[in-house]
N, C-alpha and C. Protein backbone atom coordinates (compact mmCIF):
# COMPACT_ATOMS: atom_id res chain seq x y z
N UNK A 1 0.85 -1.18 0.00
CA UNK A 1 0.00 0.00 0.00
C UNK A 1 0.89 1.23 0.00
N UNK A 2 1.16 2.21 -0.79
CA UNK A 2 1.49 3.30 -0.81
C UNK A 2 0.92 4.25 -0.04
N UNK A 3 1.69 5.10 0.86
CA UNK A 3 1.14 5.94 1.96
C UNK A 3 2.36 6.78 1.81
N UNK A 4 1.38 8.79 2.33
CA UNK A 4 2.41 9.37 2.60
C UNK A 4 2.07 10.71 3.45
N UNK A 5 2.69 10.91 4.04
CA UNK A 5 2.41 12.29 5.48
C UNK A 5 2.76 13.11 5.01
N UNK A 6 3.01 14.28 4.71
CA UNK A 6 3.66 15.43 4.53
C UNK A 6 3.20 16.91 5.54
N UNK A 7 4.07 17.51 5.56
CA UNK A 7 3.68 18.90 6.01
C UNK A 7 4.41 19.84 5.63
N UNK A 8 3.32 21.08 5.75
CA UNK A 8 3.77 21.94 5.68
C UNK A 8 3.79 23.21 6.43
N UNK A 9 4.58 24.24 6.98
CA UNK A 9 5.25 24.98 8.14
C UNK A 9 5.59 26.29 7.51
N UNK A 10 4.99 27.52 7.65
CA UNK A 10 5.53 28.57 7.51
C UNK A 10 4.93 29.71 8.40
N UNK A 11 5.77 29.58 9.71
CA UNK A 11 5.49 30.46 11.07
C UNK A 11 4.93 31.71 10.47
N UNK A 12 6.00 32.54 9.96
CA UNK A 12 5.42 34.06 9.61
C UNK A 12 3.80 34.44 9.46
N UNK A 13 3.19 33.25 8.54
CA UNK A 13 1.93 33.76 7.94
C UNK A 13 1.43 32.44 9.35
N UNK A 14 1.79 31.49 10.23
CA UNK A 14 0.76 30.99 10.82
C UNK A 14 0.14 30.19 10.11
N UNK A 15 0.67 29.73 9.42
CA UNK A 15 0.03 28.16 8.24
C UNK A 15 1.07 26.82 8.78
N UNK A 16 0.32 25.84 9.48
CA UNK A 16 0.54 24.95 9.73
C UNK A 16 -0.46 23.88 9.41
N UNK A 17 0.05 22.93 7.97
CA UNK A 17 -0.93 22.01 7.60
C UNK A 17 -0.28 20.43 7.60
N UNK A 18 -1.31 19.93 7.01
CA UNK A 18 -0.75 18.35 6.21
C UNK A 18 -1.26 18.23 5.41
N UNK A 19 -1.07 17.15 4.83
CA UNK A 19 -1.53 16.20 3.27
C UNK A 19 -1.15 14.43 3.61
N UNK A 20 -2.03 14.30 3.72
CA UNK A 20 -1.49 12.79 3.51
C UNK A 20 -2.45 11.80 2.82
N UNK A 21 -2.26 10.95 1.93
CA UNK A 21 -2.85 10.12 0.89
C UNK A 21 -2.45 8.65 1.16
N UNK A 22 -3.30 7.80 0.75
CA UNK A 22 -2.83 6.46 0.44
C UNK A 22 -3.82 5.67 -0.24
N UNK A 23 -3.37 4.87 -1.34
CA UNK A 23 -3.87 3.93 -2.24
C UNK A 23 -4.42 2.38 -1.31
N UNK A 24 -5.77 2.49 -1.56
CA UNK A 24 -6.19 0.92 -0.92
C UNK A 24 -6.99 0.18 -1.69
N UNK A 25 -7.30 -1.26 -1.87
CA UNK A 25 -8.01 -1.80 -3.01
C UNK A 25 -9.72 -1.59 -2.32
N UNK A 26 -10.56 -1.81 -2.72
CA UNK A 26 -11.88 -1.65 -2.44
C UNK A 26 -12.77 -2.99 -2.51
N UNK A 27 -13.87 -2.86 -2.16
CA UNK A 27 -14.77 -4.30 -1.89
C UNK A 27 -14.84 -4.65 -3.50
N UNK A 28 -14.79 -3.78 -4.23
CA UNK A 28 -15.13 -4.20 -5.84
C UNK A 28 -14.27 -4.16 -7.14
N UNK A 29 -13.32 -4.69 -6.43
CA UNK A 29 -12.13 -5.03 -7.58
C UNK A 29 -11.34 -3.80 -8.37
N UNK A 30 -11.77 -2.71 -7.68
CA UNK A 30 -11.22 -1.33 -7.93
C UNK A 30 -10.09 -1.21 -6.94
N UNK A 31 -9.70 0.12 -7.38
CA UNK A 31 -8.56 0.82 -6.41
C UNK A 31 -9.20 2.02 -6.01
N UNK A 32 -8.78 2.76 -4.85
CA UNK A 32 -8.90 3.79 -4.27
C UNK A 32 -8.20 4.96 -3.82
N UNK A 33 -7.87 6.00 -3.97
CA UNK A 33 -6.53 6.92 -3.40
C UNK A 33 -7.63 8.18 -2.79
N UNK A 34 -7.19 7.44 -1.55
CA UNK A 34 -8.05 8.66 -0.15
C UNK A 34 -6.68 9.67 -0.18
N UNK A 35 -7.16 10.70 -0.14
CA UNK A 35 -6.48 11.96 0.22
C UNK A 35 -7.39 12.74 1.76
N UNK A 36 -6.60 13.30 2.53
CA UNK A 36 -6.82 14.32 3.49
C UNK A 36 -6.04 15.42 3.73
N UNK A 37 -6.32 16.40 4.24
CA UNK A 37 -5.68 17.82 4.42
C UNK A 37 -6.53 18.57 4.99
N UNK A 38 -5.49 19.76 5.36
CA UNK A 38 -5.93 20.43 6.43
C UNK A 38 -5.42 21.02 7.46
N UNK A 39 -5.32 21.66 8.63
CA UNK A 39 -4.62 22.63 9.38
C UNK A 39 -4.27 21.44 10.57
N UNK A 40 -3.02 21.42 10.87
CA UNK A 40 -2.72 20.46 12.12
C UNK A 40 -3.25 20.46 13.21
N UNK A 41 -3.68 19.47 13.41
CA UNK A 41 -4.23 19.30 14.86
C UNK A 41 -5.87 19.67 14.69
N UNK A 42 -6.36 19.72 13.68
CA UNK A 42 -7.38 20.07 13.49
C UNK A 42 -7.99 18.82 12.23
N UNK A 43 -9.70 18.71 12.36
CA UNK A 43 -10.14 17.96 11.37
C UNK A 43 -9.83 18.10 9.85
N UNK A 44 -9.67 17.14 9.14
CA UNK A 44 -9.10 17.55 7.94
C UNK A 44 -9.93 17.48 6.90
N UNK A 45 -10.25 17.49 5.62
CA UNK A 45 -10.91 17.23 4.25
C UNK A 45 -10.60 15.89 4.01
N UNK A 46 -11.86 14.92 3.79
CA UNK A 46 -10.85 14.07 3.17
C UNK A 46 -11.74 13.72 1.66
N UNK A 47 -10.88 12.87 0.40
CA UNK A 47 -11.87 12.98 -0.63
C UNK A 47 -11.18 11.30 -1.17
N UNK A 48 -11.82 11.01 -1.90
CA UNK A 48 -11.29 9.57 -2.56
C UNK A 48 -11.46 9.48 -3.80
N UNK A 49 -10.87 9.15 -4.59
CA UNK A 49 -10.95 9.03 -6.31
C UNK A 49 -10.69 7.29 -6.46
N UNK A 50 -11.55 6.90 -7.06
CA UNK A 50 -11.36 5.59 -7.64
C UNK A 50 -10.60 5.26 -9.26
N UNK A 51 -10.23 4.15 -9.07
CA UNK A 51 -9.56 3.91 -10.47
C UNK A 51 -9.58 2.48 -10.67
N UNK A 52 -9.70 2.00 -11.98
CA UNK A 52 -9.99 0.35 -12.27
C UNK A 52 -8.57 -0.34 -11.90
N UNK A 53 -7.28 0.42 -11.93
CA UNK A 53 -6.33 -0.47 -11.59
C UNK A 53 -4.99 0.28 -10.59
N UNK A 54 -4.73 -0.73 -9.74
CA UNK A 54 -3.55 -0.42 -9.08
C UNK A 54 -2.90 0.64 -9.50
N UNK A 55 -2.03 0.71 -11.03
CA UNK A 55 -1.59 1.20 -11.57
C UNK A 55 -1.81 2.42 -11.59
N UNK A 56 -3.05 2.86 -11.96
CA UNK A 56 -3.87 4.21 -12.04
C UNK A 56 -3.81 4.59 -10.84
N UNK A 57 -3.89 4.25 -9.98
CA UNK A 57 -3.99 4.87 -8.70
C UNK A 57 -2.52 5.15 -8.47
N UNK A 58 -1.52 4.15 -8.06
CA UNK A 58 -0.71 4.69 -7.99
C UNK A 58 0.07 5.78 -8.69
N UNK A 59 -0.26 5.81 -10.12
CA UNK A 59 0.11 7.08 -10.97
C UNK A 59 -0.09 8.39 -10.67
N UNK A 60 -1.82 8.37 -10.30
CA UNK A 60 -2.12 9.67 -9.30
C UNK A 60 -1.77 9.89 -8.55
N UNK A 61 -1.42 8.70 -7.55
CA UNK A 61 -0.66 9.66 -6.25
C UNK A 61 0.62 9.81 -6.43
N UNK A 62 1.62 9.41 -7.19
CA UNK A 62 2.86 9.80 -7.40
C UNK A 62 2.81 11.17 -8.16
N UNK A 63 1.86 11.62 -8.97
CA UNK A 63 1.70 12.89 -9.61
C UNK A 63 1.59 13.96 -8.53
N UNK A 64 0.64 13.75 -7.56
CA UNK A 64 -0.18 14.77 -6.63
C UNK A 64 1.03 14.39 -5.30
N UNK A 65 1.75 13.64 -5.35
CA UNK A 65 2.72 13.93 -4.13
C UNK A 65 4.16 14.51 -4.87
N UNK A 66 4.42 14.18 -6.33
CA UNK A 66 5.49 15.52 -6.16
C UNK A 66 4.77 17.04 -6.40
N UNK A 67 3.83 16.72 -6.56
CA UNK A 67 3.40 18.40 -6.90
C UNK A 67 3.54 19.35 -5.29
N UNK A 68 2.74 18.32 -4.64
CA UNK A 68 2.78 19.06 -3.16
C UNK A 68 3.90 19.34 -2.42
N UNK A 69 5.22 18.17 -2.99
CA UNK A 69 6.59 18.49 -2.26
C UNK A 69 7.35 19.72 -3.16
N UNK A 70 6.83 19.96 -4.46
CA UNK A 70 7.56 21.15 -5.01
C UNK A 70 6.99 22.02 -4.50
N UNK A 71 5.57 22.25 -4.11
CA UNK A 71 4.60 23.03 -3.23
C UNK A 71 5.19 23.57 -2.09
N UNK A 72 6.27 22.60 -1.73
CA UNK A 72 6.78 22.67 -0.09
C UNK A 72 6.78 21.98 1.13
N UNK A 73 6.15 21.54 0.69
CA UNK A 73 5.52 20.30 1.97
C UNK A 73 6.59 19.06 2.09
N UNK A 74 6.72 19.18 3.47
CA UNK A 74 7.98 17.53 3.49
C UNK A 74 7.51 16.19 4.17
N UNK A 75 8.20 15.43 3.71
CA UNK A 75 7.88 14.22 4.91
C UNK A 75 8.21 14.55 6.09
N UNK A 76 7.39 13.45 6.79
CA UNK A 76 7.15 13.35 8.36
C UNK A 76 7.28 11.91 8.67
């Protein structure tokens, strides 16, 4: 299962968030990539996109996790 935490930290403006995603298979022979985010320590968004194969899913989340680390956001 692909999983990943990230955050992101910039005191000045008082933005303290996360992102974290992970790919899981589903009751129906699909794939799934749950995403959440949101301000730390606080409830987050969460949303899920389905896809017919492993593959696809993992493609998306390798797309949408370097975007967010060029974004700024690091592992945790």
């Amino acid at each position: 299962m692909n999983r990943i935490y990230l955050e992101y930290h910039q005191d000045a403006e008082n933005k303290h968030r996360f992102y974290q995603m992970f790919v899981v298979p589903t009751l129906f022979d699909d794939w799934s990539l749950v995403r959440e985010w949101g301000r730390i320590a606080s409830p987050g968004t969460v949303k899920k996109d389905w896809f017919e194969t492993q593959a696809l899913a993992d493609l998306a989340f390798q797309k949408i996790s370097q975007e967010k680390i060029h974004k700024g956001y690091q592992r945790r």
